[in-house]
C-alpha atoms as a PDB file:
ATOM      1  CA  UNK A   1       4.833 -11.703  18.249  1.00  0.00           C
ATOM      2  CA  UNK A   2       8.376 -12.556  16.494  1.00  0.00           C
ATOM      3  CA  UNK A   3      10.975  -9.584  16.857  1.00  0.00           C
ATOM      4  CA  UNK A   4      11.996 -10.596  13.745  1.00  0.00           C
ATOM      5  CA  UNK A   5      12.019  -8.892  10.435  1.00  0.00           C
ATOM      6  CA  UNK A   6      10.320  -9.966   7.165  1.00  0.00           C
ATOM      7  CA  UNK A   7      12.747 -12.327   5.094  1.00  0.00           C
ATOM      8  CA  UNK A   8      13.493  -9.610   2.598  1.00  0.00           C
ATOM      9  CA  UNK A   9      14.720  -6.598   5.294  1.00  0.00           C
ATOM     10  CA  UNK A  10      12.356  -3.584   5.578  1.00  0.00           C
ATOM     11  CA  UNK A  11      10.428  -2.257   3.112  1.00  0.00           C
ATOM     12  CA  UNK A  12       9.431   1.407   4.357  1.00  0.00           C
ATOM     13  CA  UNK A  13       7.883   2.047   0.925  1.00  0.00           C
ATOM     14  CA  UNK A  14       5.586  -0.596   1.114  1.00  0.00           C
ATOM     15  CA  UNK A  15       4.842   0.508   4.942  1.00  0.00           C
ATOM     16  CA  UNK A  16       4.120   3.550   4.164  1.00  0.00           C
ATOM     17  CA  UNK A  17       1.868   2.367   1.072  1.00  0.00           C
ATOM     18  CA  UNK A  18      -0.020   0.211   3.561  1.00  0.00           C
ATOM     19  CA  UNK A  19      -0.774   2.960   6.336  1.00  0.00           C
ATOM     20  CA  UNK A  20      -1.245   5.821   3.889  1.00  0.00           C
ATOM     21  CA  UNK A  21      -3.671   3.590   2.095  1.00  0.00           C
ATOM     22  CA  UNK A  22      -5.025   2.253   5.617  1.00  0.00           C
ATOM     23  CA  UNK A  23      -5.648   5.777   6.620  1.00  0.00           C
ATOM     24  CA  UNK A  24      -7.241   7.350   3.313  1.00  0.00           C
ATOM     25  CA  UNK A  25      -9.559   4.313   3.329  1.00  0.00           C
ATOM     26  CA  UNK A  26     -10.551   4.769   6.915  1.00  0.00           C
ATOM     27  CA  UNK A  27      -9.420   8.562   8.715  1.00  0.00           C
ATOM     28  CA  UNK A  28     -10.365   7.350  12.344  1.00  0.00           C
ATOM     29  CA  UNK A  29      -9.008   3.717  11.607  1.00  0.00           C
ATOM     30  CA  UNK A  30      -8.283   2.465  15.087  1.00  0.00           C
ATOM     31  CA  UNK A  31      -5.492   2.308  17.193  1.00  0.00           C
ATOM     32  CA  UNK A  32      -5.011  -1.864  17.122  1.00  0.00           C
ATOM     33  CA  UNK A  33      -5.562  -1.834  13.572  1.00  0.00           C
ATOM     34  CA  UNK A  34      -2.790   0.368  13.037  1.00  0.00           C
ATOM     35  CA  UNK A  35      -0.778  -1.264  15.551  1.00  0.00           C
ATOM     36  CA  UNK A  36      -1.058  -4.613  13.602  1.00  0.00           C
ATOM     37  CA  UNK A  37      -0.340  -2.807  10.452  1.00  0.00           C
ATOM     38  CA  UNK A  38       2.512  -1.643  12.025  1.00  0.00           C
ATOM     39  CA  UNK A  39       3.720  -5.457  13.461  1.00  0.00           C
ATOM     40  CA  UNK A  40       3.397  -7.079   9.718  1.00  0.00           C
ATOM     41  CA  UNK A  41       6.111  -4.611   8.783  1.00  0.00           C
ATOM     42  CA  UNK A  42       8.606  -5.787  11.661  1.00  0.00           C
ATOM     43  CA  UNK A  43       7.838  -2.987  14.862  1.00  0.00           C
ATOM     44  CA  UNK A  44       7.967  -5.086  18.368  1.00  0.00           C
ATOM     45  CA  UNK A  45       4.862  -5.822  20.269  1.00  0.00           C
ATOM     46  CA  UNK A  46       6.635  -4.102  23.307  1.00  0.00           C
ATOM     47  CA  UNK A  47       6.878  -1.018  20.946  1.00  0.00           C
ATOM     48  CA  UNK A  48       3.285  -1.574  19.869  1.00  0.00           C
ATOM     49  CA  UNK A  49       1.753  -2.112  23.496  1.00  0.00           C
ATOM     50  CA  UNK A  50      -0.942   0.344  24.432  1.00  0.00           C
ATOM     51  CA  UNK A  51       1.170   2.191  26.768  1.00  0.00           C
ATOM     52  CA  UNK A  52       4.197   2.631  24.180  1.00  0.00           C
ATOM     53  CA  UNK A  53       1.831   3.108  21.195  1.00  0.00           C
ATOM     54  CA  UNK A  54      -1.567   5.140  22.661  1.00  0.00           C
ATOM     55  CA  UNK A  55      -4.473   6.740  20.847  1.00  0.00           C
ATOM     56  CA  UNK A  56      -2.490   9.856  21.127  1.00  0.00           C
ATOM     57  CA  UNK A  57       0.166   8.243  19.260  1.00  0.00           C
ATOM     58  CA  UNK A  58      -2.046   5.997  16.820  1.00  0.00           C
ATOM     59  CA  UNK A  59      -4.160   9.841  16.261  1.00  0.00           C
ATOM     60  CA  UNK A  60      -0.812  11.382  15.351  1.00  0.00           C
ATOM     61  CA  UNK A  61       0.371   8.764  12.829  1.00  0.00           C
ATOM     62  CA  UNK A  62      -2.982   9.116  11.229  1.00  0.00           C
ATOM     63  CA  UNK A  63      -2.212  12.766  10.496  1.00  0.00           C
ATOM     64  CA  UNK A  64       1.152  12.078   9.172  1.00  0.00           C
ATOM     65  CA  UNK A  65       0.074   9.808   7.033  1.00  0.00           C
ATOM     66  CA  UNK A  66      -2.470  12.206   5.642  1.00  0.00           C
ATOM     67  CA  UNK A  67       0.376  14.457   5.110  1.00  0.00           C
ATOM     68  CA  UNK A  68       1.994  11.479   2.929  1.00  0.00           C
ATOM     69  CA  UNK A  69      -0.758  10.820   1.054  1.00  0.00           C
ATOM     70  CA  UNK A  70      -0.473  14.180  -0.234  1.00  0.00           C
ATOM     71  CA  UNK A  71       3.156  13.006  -2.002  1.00  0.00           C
ATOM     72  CA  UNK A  72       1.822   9.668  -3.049  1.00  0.00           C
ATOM     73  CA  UNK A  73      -0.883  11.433  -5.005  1.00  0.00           C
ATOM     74  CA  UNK A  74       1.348  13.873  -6.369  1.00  0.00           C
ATOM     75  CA  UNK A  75       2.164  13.597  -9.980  1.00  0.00           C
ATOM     76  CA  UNK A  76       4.392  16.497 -10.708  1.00  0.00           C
ATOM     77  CA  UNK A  77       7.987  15.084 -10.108  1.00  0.00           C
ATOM     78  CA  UNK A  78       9.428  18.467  -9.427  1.00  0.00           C
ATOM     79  CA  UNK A  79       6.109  19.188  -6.786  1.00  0.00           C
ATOM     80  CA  UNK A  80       6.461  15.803  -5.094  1.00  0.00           C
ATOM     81  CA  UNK A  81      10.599  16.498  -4.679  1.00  0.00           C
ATOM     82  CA  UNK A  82      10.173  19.993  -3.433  1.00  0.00           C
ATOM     83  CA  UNK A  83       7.409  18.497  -0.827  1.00  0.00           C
ATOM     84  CA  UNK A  84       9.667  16.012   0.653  1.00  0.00           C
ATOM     85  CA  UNK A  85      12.644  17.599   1.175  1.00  0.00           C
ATOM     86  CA  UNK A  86      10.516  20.280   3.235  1.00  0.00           C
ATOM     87  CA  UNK A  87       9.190  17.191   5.008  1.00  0.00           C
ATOM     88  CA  UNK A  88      12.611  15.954   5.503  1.00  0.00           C
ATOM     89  CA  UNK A  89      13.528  19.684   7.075  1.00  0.00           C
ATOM     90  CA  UNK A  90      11.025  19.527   9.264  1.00  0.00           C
ATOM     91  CA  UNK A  91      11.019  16.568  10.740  1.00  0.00           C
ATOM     92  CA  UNK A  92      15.013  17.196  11.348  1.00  0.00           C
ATOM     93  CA  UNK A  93      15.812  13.961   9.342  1.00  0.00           C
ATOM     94  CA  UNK A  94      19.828  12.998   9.784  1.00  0.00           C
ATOM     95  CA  UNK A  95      20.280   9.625   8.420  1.00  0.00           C
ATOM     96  CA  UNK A  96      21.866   7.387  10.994  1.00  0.00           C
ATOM     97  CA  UNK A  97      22.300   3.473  11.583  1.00  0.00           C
ATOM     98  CA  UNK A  98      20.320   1.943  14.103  1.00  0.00           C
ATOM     99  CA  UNK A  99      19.895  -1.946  15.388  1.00  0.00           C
ATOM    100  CA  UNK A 100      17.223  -2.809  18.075  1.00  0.00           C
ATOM    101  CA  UNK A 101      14.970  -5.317  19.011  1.00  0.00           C
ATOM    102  CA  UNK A 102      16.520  -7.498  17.706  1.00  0.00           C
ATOM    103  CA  UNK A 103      16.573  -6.035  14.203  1.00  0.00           C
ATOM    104  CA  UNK A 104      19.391  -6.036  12.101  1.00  0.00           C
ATOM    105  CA  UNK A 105      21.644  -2.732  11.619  1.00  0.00           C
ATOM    106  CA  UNK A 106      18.745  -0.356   9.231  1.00  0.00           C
ATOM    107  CA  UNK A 107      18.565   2.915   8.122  1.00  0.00           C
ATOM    108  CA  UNK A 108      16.190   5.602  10.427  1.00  0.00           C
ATOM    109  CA  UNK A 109      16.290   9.293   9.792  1.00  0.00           C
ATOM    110  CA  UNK A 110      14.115  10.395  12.773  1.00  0.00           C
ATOM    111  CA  UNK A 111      15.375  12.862  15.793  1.00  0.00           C
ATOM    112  CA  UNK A 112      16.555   9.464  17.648  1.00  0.00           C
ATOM    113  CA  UNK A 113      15.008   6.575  19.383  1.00  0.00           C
ATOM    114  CA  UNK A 114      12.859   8.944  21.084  1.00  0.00           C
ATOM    115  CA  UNK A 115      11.070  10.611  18.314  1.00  0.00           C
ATOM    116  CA  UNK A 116       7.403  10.262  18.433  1.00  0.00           C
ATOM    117  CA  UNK A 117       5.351   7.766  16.340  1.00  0.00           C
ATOM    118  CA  UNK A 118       4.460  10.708  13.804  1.00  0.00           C
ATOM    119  CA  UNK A 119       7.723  11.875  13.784  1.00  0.00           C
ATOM    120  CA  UNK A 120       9.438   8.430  12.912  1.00  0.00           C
ATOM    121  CA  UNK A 121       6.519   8.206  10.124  1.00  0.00           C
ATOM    122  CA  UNK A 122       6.962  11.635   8.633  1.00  0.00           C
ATOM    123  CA  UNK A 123      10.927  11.224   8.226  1.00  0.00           C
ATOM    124  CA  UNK A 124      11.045   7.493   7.286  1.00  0.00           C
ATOM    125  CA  UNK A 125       8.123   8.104   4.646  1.00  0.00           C
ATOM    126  CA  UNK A 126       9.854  10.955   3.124  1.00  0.00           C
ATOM    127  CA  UNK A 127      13.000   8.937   2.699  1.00  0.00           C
ATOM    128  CA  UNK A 128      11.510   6.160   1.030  1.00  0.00           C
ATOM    129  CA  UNK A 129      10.001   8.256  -1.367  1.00  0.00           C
ATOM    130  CA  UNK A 130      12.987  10.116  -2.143  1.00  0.00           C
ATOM    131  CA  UNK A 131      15.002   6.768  -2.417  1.00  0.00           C
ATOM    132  CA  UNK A 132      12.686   5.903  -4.743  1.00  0.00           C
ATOM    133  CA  UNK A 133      12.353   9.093  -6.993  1.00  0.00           C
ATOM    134  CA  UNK A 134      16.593   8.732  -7.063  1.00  0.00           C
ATOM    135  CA  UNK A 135      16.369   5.303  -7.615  1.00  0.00           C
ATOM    136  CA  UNK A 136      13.683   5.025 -10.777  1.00  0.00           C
ATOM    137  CA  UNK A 137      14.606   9.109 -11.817  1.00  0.00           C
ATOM    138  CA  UNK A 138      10.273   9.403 -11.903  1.00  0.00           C
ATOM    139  CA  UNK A 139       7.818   9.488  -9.310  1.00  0.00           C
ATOM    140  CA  UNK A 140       7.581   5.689  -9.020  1.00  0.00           C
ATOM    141  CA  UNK A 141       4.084   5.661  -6.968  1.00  0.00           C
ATOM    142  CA  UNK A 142       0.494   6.890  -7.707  1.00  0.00           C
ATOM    143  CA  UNK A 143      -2.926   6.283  -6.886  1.00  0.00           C
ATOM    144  CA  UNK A 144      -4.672   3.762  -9.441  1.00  0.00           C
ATOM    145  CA  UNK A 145      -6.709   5.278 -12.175  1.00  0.00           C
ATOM    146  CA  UNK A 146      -9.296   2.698 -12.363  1.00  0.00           C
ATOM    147  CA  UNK A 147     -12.658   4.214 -11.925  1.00  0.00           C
ATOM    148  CA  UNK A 148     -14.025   3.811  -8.274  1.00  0.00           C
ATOM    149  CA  UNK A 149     -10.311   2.682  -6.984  1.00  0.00           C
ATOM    150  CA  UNK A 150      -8.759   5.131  -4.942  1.00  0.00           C
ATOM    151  CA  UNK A 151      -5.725   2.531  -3.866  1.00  0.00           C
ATOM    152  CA  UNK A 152      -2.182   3.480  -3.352  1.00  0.00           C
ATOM    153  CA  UNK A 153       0.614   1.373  -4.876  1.00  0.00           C
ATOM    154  CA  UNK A 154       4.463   1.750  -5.422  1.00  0.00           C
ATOM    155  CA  UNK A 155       5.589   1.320  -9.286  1.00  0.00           C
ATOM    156  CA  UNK A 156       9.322  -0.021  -8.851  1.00  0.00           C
ATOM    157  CA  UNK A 157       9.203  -2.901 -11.560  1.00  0.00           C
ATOM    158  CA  UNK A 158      10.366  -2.779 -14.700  1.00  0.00           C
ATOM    159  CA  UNK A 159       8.995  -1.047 -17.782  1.00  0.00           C
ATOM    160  CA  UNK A 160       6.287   1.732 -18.245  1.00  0.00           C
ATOM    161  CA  UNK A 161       5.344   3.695 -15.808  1.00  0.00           C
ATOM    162  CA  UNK A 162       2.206   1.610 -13.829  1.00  0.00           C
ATOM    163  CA  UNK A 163      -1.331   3.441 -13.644  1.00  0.00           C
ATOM    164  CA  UNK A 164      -3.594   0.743 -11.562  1.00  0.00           C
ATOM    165  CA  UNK A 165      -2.655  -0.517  -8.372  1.00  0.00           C
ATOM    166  CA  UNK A 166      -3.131  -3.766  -9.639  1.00  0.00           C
ATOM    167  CA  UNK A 167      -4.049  -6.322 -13.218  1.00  0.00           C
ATOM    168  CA  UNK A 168      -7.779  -6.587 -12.054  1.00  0.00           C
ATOM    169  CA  UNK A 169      -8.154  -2.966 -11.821  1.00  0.00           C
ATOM    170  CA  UNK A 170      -6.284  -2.656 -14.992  1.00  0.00           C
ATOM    171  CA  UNK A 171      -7.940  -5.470 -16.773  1.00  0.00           C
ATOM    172  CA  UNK A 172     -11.172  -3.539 -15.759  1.00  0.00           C
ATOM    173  CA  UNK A 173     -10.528  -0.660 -17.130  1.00  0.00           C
ATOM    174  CA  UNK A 174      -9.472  -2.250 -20.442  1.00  0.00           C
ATOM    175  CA  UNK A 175     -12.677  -4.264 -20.388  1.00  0.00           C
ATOM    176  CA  UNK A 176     -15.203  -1.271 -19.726  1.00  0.00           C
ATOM    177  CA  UNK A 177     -12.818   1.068 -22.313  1.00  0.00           C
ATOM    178  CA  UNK A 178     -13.456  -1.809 -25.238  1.00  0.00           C
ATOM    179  CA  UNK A 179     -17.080  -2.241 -24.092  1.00  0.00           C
ATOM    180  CA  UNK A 180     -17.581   1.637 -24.485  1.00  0.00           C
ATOM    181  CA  UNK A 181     -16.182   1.932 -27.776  1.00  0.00           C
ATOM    182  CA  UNK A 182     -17.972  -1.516 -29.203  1.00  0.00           C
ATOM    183  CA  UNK A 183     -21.558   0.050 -28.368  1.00  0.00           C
ATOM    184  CA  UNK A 184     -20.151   3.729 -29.529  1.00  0.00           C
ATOM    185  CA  UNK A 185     -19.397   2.049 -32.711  1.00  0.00           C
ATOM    186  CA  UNK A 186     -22.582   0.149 -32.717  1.00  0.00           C
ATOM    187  CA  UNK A 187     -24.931   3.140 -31.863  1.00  0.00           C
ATOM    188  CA  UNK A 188     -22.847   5.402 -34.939  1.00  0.00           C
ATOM    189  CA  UNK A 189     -23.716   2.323 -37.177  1.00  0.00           C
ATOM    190  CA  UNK A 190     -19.877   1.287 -37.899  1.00  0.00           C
END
């Protein structure tokens, strides 16, 4: 595995999309499919090796990432700041510069290089979102509202506020909606 980050830098929003989603879709997902979760959004295989990154670790993150889930579902702005700033309190987040592996200089708001894998999750999670509430002013997250789809997406384009995780759920939805009406209409005799 390349030390090297995606083209485009980190994205810890999208990370933390793609666990919390992992997780809520499978609880007990396992350790190596966290670990290569973790890989496609730049961590070291050295840092990802079974004795750097155990079940105890991988059991951990799964809990944090619960704990997130509970802010990416969250659609009271106020609720969802309130939330992670306590998050941020607790997991003693000081925002400080860090370069490693080979990474370039990034932004980590853990205890220090020694925080544990929940620990790292927790604070860097919480900062995302809260970059992103700043940034957009809005909750700019969700969980889609298509029937049946439980996904988790981040809404940072342009425009109205998003409400499907992506255009086939939304399409979908559209589709079954006019469907519903068309034989409401039929069955009233309009």
């Amino acid at each position: 595995m390349s030390n090297t980050p995606p083209p485009q830098g980190f994205r810890p929003g999208q990370r933390l999309i793609d666990i919390a989603g992992a997780v809520r879709r499978e609880p007990s997902i396992p350790r190596a499919d966290l670990a290569a979760l973790l890989a496609r959004h730049g961590e070291s295989a050295a840092d990802l090796a079974e004795e750097a990154f155990s079940e105890a670790d991988a059991a951990s993150l799964r809990r944090a990432a619960g704990r997130l889930v509970d802010v990416l579902t969250e659609t009271d702005t106020d609720r969802a700041a309130h939330t992670i700033n306590a998050l941020l309190a607790e997991c003693g987040a000081r925002p400080r510069l860090s370069c490693h592996d080979g990474h370039p200089w990034h932004l980590h708001v853990d205890r220090g290089e020694d925080a544990s894998w929940a620990d790292w999750f927790l604070a860097s999670g919480a900062m995302a979102l809260a970059q992103l509430l700043t940034e957009h002013g809005r909750i700019a997250w969700g969980e889609c509202a298509a029937p049946g789809c439980a996904a988790l997406y981040l809404d940072t384009g342009p425009g109205a506020a998003r409400r499907y995780c992506s255009s086939t759920c939304a399409s979908r939805t559209r589709v079954a909606a006019h469907r519903r009406r068309r034989r409401e209409a039929e069955r009233d005799g309009h």
